[in-house]
N, C-alpha and C. Protein backbone atom coordinates (compact mmCIF):
# COMPACT_ATOMS: atom_id res chain seq x y z
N UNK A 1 125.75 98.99 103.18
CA UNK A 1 125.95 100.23 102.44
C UNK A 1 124.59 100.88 102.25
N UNK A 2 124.30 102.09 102.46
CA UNK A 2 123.56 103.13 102.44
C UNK A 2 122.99 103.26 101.09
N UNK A 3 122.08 103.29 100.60
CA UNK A 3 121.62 104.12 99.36
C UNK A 3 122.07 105.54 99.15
N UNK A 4 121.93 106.09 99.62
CA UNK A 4 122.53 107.59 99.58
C UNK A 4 123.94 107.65 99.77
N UNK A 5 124.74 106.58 99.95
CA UNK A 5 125.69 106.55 100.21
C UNK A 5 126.63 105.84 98.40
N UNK A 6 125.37 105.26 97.78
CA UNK A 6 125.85 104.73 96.35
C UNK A 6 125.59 106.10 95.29
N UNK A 7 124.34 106.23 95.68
CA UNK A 7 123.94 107.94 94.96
C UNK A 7 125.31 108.78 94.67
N UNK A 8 125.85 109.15 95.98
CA UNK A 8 127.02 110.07 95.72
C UNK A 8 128.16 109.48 94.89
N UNK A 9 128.22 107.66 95.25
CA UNK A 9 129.66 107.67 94.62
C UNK A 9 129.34 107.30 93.01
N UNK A 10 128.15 107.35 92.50
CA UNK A 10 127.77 107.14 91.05
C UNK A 10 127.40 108.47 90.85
N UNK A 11 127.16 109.88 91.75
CA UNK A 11 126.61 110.95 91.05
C UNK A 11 125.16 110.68 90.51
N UNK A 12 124.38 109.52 91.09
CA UNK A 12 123.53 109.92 90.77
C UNK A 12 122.44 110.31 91.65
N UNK A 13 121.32 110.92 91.17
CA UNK A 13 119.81 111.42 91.72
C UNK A 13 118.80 110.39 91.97
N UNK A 14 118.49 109.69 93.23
CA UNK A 14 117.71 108.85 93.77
C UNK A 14 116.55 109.90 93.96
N UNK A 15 115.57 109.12 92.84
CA UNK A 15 113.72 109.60 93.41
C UNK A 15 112.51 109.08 94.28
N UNK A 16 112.21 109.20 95.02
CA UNK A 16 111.70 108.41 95.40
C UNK A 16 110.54 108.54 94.93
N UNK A 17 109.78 107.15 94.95
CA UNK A 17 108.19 107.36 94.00
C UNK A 17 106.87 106.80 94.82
N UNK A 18 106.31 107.65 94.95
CA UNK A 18 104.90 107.52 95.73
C UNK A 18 104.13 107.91 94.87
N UNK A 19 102.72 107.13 95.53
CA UNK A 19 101.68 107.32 94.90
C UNK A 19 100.45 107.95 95.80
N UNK A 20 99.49 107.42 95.47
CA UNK A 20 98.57 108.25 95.61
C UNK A 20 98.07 108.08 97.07
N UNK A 21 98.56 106.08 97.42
CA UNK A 21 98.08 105.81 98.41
C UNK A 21 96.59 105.37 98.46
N UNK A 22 95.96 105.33 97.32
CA UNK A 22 94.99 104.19 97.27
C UNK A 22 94.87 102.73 96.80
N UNK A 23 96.36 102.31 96.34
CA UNK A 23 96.73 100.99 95.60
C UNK A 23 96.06 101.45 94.13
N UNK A 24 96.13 100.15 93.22
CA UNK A 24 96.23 100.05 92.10
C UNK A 24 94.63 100.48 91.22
N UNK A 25 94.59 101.34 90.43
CA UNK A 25 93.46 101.99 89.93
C UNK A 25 93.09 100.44 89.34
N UNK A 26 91.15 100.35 89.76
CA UNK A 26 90.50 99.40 88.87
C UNK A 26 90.00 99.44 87.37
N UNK A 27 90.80 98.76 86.16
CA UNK A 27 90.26 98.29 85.18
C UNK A 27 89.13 97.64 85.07
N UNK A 28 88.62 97.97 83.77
CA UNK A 28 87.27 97.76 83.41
C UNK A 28 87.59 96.32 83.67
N UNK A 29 86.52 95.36 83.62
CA UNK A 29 86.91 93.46 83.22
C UNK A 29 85.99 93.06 82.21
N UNK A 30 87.12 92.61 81.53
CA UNK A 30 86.50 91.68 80.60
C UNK A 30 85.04 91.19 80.06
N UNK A 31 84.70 91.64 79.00
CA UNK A 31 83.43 91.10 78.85
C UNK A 31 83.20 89.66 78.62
N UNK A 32 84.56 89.12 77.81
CA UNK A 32 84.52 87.69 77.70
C UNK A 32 85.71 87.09 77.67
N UNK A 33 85.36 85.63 78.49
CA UNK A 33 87.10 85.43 78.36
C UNK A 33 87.42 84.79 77.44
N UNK A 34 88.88 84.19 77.28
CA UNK A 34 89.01 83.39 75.90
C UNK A 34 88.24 82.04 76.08
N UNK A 35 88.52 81.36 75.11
CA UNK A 35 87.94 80.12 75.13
C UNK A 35 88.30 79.14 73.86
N UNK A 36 88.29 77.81 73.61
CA UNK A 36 88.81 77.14 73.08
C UNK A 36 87.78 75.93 72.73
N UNK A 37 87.50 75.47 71.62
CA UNK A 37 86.54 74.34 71.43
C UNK A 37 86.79 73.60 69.97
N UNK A 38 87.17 72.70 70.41
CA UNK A 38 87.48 71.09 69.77
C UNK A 38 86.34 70.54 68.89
N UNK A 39 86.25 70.19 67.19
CA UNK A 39 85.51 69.78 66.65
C UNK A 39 84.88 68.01 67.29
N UNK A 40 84.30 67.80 66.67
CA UNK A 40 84.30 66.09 67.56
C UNK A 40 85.04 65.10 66.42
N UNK A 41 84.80 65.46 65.53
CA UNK A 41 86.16 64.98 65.07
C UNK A 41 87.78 65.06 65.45
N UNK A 42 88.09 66.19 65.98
CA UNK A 42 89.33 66.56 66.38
C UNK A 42 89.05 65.93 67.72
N UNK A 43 88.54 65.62 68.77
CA UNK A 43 88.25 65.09 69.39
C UNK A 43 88.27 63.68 69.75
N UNK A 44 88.06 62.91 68.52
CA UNK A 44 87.88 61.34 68.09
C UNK A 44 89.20 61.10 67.80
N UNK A 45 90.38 61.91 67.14
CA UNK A 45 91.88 61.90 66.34
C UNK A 45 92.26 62.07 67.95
N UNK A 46 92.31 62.83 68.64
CA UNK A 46 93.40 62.84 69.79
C UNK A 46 93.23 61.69 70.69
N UNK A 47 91.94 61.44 70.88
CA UNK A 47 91.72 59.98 72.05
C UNK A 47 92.33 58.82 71.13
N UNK A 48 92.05 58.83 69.69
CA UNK A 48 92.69 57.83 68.80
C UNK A 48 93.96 57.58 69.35
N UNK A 49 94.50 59.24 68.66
CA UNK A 49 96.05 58.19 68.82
C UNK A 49 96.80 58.48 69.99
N UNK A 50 96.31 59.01 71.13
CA UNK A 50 96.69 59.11 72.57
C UNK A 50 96.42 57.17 72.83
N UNK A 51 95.58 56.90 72.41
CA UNK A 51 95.60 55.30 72.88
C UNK A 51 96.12 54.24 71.98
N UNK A 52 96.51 54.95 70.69
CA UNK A 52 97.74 54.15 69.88
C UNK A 52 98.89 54.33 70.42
N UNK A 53 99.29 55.13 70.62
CA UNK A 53 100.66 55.38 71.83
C UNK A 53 100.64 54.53 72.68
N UNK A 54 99.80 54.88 73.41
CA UNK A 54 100.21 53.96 74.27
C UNK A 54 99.87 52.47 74.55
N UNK A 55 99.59 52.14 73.56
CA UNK A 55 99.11 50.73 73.16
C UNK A 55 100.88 50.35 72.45
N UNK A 56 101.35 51.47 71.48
CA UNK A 56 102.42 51.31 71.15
C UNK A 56 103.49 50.78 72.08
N UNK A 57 103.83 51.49 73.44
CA UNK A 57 104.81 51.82 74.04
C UNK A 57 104.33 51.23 75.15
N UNK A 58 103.07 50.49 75.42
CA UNK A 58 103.16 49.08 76.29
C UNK A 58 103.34 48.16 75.61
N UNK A 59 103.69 47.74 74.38
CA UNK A 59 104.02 46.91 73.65
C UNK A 59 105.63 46.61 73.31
N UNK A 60 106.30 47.34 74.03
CA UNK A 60 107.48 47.42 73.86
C UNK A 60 108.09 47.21 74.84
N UNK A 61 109.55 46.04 74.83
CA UNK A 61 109.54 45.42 76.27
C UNK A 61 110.16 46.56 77.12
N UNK A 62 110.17 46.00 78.42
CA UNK A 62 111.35 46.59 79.33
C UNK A 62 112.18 46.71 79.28
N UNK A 63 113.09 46.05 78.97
CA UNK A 63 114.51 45.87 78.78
C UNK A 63 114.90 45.02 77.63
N UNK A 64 115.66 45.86 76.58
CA UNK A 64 116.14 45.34 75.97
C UNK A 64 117.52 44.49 76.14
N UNK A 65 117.03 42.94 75.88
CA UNK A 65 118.10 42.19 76.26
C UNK A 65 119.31 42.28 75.66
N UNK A 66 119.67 42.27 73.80
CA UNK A 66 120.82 42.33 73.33
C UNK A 66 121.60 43.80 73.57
N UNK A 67 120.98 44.68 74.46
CA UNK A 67 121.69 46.00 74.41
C UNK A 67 122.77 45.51 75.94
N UNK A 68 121.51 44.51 76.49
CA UNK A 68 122.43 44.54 78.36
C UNK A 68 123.53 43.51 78.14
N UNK A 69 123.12 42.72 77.01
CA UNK A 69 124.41 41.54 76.51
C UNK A 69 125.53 42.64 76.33
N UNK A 70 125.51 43.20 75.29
CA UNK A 70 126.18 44.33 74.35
C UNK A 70 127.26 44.98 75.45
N UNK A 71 126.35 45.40 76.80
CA UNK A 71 127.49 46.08 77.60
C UNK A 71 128.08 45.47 78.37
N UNK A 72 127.19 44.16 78.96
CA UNK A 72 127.86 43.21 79.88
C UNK A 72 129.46 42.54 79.51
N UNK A 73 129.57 42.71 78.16
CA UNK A 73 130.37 42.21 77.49
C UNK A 73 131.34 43.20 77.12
N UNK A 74 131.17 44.47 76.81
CA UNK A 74 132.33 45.28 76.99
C UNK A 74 132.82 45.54 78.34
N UNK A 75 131.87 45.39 79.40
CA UNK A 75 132.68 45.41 80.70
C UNK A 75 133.32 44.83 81.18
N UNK A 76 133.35 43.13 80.64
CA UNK A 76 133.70 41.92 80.90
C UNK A 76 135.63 42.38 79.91
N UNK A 77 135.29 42.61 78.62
CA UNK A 77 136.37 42.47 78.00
C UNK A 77 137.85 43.97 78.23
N UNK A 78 137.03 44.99 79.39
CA UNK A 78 137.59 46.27 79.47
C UNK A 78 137.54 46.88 78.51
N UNK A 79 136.74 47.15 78.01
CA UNK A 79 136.53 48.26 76.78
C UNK A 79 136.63 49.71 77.17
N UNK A 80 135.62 49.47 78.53
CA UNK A 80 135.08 50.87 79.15
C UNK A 80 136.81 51.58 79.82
N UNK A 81 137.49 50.64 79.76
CA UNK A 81 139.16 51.49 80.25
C UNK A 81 140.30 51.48 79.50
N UNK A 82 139.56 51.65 77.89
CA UNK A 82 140.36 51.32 76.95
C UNK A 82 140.92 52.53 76.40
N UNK A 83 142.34 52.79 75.53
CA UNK A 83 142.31 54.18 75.21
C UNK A 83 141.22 54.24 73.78
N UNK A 84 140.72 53.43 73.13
CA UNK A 84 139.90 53.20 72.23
C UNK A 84 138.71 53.73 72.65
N UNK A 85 138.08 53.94 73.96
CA UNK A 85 136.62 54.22 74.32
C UNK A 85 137.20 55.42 74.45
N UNK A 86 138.40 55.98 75.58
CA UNK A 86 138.54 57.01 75.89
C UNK A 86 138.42 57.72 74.92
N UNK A 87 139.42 57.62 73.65
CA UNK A 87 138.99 58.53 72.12
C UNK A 87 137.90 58.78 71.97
N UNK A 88 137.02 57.87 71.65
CA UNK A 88 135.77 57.81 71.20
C UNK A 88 134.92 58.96 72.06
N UNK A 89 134.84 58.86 73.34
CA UNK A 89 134.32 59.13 74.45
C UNK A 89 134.54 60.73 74.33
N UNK A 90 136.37 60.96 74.39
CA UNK A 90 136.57 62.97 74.23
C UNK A 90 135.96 63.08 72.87
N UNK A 91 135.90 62.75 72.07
CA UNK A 91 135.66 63.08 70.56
C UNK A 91 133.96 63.06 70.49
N UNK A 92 133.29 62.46 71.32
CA UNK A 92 131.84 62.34 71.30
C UNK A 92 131.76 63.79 72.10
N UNK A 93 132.08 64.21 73.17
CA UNK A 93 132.20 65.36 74.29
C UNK A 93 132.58 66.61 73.06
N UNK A 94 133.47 66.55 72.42
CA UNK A 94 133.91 67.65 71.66
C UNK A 94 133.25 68.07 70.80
N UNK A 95 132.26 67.47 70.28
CA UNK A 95 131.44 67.39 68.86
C UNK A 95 129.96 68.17 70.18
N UNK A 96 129.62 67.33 70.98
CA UNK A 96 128.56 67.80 71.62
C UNK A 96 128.43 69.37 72.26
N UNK A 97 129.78 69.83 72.79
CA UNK A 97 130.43 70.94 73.31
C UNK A 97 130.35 72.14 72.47
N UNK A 98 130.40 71.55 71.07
CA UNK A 98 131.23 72.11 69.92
C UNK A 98 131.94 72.97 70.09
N UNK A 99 133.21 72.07 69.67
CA UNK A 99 134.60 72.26 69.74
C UNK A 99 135.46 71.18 68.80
């Protein structure tokens, strides 16, 4: 479909826009750019607890065992094809959905 061919059936006036043909006029630049600077105290607090973290959260195992018991055992007993999970399961979906 044509441009001039949408023009007519909306009635409207297509302009076309040119310029000057030298590209984009140069702005002045910047005398300064931004910049950002950290007390050394504020400095000492982020390496702190960037390496309490993760001192934290290598301290914490891989796998938690009583969670893989927990499911091994509802899979074992059919929980997961129960109409008891299924409830649980739409009713968790409906609340999240909200609905």
């Amino acid at each position: 479909m044509k441009i001039d061919r949408i023009s007519q059936i909306f009635g409207m006036d297509l302009q076309k826009v040119s310029g000057s043909g030298k590209g984009p006029e140069k702005t002045e630049k910047p005398t300064k750019a931004d910049s950002v600077s950290l007390s050394k105290k504020a400095k000492e607090l982020s390496s702190s607890s960037t390496e309490s973290i993760a001192r934290h959260v290598d301290a914490l195992p891989d796998v938690r065992a009583e969670k893989v018991q927990e499911a091994k055992e509802k899979i074992a007993s059919g929980y997961f094809n129960s109409p008891e999970f299924d409830d649980k399961l739409a009713d968790r979906l409906m609340k999240e959905f909200g609905f």
